[in-house]
C-alpha atoms as a PDB file:
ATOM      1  CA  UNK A   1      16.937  -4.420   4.102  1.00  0.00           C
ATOM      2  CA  UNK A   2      19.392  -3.132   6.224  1.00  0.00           C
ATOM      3  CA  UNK A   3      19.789   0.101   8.320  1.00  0.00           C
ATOM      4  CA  UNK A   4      22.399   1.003   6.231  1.00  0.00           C
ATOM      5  CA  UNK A   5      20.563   0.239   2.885  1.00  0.00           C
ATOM      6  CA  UNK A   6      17.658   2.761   4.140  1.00  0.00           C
ATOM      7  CA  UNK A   7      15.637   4.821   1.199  1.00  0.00           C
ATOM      8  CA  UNK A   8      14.993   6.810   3.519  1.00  0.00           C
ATOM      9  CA  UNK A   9      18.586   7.988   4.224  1.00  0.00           C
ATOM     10  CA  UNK A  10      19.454   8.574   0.229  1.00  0.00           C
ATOM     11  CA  UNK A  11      20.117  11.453  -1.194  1.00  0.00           C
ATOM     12  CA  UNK A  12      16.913  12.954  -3.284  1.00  0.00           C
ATOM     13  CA  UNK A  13      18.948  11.672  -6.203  1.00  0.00           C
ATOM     14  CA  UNK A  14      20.013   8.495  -5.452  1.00  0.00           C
ATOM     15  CA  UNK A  15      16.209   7.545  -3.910  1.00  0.00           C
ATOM     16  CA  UNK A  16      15.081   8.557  -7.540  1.00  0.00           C
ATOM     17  CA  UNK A  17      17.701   6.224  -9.008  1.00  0.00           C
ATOM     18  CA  UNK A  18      16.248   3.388  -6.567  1.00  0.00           C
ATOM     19  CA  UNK A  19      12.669   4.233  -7.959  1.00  0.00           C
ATOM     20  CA  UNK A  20      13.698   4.314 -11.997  1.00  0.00           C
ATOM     21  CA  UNK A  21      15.883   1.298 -10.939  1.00  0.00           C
ATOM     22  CA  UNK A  22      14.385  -2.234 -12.447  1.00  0.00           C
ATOM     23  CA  UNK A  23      14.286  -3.965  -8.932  1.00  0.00           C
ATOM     24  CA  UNK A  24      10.777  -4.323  -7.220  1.00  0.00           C
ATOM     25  CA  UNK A  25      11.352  -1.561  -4.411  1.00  0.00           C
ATOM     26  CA  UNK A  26      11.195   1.061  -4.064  1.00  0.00           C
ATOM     27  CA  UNK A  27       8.272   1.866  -5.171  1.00  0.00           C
ATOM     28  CA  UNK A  28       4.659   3.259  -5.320  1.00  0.00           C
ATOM     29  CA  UNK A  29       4.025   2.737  -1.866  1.00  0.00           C
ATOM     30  CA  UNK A  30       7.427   4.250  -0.812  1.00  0.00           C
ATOM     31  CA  UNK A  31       7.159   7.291  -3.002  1.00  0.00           C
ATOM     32  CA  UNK A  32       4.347   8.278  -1.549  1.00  0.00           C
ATOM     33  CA  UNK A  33       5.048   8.023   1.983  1.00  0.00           C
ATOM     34  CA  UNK A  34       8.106  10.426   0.829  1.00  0.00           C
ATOM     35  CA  UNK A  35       5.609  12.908  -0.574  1.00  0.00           C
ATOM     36  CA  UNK A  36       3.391  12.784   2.864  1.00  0.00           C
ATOM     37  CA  UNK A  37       6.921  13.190   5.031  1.00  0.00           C
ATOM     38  CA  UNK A  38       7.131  16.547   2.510  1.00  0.00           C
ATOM     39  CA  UNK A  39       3.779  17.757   2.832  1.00  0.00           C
ATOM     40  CA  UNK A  40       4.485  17.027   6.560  1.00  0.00           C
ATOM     41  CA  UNK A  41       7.602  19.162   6.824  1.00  0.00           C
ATOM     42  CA  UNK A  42       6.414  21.936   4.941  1.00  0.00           C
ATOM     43  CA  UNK A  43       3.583  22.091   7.751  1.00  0.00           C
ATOM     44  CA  UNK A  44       6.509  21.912  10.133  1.00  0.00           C
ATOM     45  CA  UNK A  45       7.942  24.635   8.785  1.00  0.00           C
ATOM     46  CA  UNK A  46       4.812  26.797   8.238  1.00  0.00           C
ATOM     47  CA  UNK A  47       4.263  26.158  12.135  1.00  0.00           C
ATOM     48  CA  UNK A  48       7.118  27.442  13.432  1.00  0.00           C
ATOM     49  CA  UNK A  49       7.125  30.720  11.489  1.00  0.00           C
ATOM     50  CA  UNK A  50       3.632  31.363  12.289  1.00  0.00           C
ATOM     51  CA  UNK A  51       4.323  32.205  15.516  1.00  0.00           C
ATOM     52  CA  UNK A  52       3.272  35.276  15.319  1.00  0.00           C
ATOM     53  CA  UNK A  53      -0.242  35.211  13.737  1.00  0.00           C
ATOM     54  CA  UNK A  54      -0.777  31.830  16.074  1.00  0.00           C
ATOM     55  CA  UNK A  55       0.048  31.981  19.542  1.00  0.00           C
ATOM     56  CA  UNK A  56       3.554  30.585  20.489  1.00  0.00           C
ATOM     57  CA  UNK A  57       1.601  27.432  22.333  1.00  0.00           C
ATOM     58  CA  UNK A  58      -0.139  26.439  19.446  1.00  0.00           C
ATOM     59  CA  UNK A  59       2.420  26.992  16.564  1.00  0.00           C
ATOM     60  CA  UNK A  60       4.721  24.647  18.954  1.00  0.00           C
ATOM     61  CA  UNK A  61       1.805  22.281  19.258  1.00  0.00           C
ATOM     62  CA  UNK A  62       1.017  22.164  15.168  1.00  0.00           C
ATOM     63  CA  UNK A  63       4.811  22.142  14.506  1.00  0.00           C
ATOM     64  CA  UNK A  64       5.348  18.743  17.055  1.00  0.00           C
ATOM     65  CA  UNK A  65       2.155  17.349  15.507  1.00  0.00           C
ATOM     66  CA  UNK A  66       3.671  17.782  11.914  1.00  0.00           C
ATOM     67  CA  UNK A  67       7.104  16.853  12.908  1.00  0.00           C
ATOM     68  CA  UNK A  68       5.817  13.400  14.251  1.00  0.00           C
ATOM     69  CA  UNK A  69       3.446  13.018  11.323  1.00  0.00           C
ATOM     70  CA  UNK A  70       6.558  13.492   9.584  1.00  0.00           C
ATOM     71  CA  UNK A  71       8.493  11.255  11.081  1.00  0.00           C
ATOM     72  CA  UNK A  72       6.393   8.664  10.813  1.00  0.00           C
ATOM     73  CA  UNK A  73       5.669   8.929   7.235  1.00  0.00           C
ATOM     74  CA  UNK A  74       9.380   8.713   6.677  1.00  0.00           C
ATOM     75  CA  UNK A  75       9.681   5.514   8.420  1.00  0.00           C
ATOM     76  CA  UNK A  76       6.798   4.215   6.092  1.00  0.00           C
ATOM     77  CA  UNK A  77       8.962   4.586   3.049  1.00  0.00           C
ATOM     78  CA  UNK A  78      11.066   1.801   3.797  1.00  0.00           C
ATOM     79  CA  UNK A  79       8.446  -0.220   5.643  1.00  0.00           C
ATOM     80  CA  UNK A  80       6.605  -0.491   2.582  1.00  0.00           C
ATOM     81  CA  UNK A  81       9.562  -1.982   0.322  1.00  0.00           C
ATOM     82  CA  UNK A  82      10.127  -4.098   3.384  1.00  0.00           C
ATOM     83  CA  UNK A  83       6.533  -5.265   3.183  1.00  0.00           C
ATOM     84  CA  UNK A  84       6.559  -5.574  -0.687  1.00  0.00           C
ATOM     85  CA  UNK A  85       9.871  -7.741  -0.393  1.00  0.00           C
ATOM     86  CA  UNK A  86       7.680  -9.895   1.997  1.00  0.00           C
ATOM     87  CA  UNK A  87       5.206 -10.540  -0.651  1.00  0.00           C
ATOM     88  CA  UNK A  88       7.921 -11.701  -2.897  1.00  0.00           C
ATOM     89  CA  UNK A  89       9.449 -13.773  -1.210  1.00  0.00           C
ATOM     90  CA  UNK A  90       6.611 -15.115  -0.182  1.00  0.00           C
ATOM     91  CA  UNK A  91       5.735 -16.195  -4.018  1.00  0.00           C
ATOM     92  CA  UNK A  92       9.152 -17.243  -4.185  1.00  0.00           C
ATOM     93  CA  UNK A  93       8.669 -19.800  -1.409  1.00  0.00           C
ATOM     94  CA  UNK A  94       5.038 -21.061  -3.094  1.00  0.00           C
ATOM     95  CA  UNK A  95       7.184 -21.846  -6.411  1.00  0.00           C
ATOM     96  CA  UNK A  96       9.754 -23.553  -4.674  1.00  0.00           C
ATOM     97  CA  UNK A  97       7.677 -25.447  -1.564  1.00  0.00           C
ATOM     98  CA  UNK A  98       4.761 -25.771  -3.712  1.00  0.00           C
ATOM     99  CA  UNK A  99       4.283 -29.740  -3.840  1.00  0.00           C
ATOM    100  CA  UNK A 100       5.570 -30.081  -0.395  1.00  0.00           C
ATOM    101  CA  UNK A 101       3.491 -27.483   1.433  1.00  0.00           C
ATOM    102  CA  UNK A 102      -0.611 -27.772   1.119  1.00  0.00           C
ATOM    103  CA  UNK A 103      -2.592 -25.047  -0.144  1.00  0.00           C
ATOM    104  CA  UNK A 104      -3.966 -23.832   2.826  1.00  0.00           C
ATOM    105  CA  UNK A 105      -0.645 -23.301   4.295  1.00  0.00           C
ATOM    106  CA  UNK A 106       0.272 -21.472   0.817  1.00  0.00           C
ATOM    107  CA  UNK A 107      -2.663 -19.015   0.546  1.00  0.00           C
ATOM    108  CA  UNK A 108      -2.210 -18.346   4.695  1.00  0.00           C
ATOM    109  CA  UNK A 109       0.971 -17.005   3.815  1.00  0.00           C
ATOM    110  CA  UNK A 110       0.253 -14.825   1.229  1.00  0.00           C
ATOM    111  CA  UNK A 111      -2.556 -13.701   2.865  1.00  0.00           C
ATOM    112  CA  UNK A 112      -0.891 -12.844   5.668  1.00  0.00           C
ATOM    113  CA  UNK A 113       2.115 -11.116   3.426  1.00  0.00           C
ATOM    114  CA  UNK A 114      -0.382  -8.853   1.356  1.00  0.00           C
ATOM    115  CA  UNK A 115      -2.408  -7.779   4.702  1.00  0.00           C
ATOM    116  CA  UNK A 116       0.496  -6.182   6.284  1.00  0.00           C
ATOM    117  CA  UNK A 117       2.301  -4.868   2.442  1.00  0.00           C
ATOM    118  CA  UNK A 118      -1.734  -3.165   2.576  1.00  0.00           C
ATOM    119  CA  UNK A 119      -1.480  -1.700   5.887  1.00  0.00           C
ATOM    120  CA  UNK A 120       1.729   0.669   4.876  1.00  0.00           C
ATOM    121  CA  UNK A 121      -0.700   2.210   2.416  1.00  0.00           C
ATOM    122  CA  UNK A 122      -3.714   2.469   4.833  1.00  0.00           C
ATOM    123  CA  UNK A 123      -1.076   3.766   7.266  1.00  0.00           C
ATOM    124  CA  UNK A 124      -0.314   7.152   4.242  1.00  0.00           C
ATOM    125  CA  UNK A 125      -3.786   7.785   3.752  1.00  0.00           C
ATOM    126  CA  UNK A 126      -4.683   8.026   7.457  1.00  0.00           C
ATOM    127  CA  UNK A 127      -1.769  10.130   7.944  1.00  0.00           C
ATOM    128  CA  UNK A 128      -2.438  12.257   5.079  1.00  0.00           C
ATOM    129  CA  UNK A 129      -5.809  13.072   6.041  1.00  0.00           C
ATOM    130  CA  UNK A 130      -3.687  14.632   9.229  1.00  0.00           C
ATOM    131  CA  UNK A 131      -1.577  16.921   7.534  1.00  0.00           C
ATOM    132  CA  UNK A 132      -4.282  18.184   4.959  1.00  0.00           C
ATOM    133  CA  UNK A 133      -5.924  18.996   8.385  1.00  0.00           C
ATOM    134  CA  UNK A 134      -2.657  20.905   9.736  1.00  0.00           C
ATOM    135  CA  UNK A 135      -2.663  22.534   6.523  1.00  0.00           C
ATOM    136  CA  UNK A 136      -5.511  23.667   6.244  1.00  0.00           C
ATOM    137  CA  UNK A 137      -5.429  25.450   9.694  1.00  0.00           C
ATOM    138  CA  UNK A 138      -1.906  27.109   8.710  1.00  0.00           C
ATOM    139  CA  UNK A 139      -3.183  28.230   5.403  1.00  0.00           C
ATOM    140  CA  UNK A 140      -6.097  30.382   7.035  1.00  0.00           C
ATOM    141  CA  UNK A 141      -4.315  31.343  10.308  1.00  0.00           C
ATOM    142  CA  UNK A 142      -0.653  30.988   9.546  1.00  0.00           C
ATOM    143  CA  UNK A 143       1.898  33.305   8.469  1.00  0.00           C
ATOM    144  CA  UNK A 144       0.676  35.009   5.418  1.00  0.00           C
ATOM    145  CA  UNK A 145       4.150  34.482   3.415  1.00  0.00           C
ATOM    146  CA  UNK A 146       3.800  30.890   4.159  1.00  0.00           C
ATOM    147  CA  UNK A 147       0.405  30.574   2.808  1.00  0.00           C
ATOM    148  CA  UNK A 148       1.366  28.866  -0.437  1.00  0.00           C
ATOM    149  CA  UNK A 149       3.767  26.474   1.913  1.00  0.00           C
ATOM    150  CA  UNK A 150       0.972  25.194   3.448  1.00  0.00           C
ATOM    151  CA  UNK A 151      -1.307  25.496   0.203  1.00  0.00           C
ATOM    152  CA  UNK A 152       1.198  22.816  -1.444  1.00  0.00           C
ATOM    153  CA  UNK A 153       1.532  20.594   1.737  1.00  0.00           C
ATOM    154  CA  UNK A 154      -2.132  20.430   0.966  1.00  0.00           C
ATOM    155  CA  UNK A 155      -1.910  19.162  -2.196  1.00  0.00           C
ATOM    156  CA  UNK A 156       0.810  16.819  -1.926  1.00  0.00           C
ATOM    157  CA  UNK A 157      -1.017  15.343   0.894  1.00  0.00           C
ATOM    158  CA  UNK A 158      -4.353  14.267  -0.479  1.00  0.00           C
ATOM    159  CA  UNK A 159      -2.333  12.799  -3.306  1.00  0.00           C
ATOM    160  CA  UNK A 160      -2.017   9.607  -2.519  1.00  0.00           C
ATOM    161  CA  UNK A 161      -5.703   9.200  -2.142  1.00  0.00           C
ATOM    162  CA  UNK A 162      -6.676  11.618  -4.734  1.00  0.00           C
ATOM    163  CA  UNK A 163      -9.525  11.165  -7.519  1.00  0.00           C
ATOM    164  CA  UNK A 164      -9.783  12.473 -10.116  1.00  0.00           C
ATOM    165  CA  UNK A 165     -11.818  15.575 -10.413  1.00  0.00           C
ATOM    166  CA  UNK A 166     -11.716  19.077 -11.092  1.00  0.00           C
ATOM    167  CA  UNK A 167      -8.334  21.045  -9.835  1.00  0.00           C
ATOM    168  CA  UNK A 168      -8.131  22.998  -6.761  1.00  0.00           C
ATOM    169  CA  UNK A 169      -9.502  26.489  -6.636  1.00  0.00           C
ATOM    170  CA  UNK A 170      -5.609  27.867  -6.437  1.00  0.00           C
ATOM    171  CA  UNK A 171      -4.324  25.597  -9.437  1.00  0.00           C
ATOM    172  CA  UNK A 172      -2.244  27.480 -11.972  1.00  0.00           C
ATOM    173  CA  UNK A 173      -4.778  26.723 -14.627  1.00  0.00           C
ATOM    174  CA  UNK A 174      -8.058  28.578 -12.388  1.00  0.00           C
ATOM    175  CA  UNK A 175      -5.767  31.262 -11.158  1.00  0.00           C
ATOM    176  CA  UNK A 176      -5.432  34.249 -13.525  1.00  0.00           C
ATOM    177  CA  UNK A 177      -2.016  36.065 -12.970  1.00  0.00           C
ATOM    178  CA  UNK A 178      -1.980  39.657 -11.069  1.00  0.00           C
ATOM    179  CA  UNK A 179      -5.508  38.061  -9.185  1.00  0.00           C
ATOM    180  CA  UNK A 180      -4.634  38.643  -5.295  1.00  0.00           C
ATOM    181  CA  UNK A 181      -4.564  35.655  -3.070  1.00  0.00           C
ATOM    182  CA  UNK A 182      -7.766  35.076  -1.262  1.00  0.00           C
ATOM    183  CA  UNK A 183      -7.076  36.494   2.575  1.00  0.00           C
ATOM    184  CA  UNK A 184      -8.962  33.078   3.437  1.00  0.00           C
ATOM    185  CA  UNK A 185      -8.241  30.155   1.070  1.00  0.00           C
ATOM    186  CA  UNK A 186     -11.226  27.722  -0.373  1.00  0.00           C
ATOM    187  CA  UNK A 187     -11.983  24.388   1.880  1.00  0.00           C
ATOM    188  CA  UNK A 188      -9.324  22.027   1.116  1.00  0.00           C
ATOM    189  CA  UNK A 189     -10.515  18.953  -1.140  1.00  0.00           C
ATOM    190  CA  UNK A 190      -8.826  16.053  -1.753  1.00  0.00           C
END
């Protein structure tokens, strides 16, 4: 993949063209690392209009440490359908090379191919666990307005390593409408 054939540099439109497209990547792996580089942002953002309920140091600290989180997640979106493509090709070579390379040599490369297309996912959830941290902090001591900011960064974050379970205390379905919002929000689960 090319710099200039970058998912991560499409439109919102055109990256959800690439995922409904019928080629291998993008794909799982990729969308998620976009939803983390969201949750991310909206920390960002929740950061550095808390200034006032945080003190200046620390909303510039929380919005750097969301805005590198972010960053990186971004990057992850096209590492993963560069590591997918790896795996692929990979197979590719085993049909063609098959009688002419021995198996070891085969299953070392594919091996070695689906370790590193596993790390980009390993890479999310360890980065998500940071950001449903950040959130966390800016939902109780952020700006108040930007509670539900940092309420959905929350969410989208443990997402990609979300079971299944019961929904959040603040899901549409638990929350009955005119109910205030809690001046301190529930733990966050993921």
């Amino acid at each position: 993949m090319s710099s200039e054939d970058s998912y991560a540099g499409l439109s919102v439109g055109a990256f959800l063209d690439a995922l409904a497209a019928g080629a291998p990547a993008p794909a799982g792996g990729s969308a998620a690392a976009l939803v983390l580089a969201q949750a991310a942002a909206l920390c960002a953002k929740s950061a550095r209009l808390s200034g006032r309920q945080l003190t200046a140091s620390r909303a510039a600290e929380l919005t750097a440490e969301a805005e590198q989180i972010r960053a990186t997640a971004a990057s992850l979106i096209d590492e993963d359908a560069r590591a997918y493509q790896a795996v692929i090709e990979q197979c590719r070579r085993i049909g063609e090379c098959g009688a002419e390379r021995s198996a070891a040599r085969r299953s070392d490369g594919m091996a070695a191919a689906l370790s590193a297309a596993a790390d980009v996912p390993m890479r999310i959830v360890e980065l998500a666990t940071s950001v449903a941290a950040l959130a966390a902090v800016l939902a109780r001591d952020g700006k108040p307005a930007l509670r539900g900011d940092a309420i959905a960064a929350s969410r989208q974050a443990c997402w990609p390593g979300r079971q299944p379970g019961p929904p959040p205390p603040w899901s549409a379905s638990t929350w009955p409408i005119g109910r205030p919002i809690r001046a301190t929000p529930a733990p966050i689960r993921c």
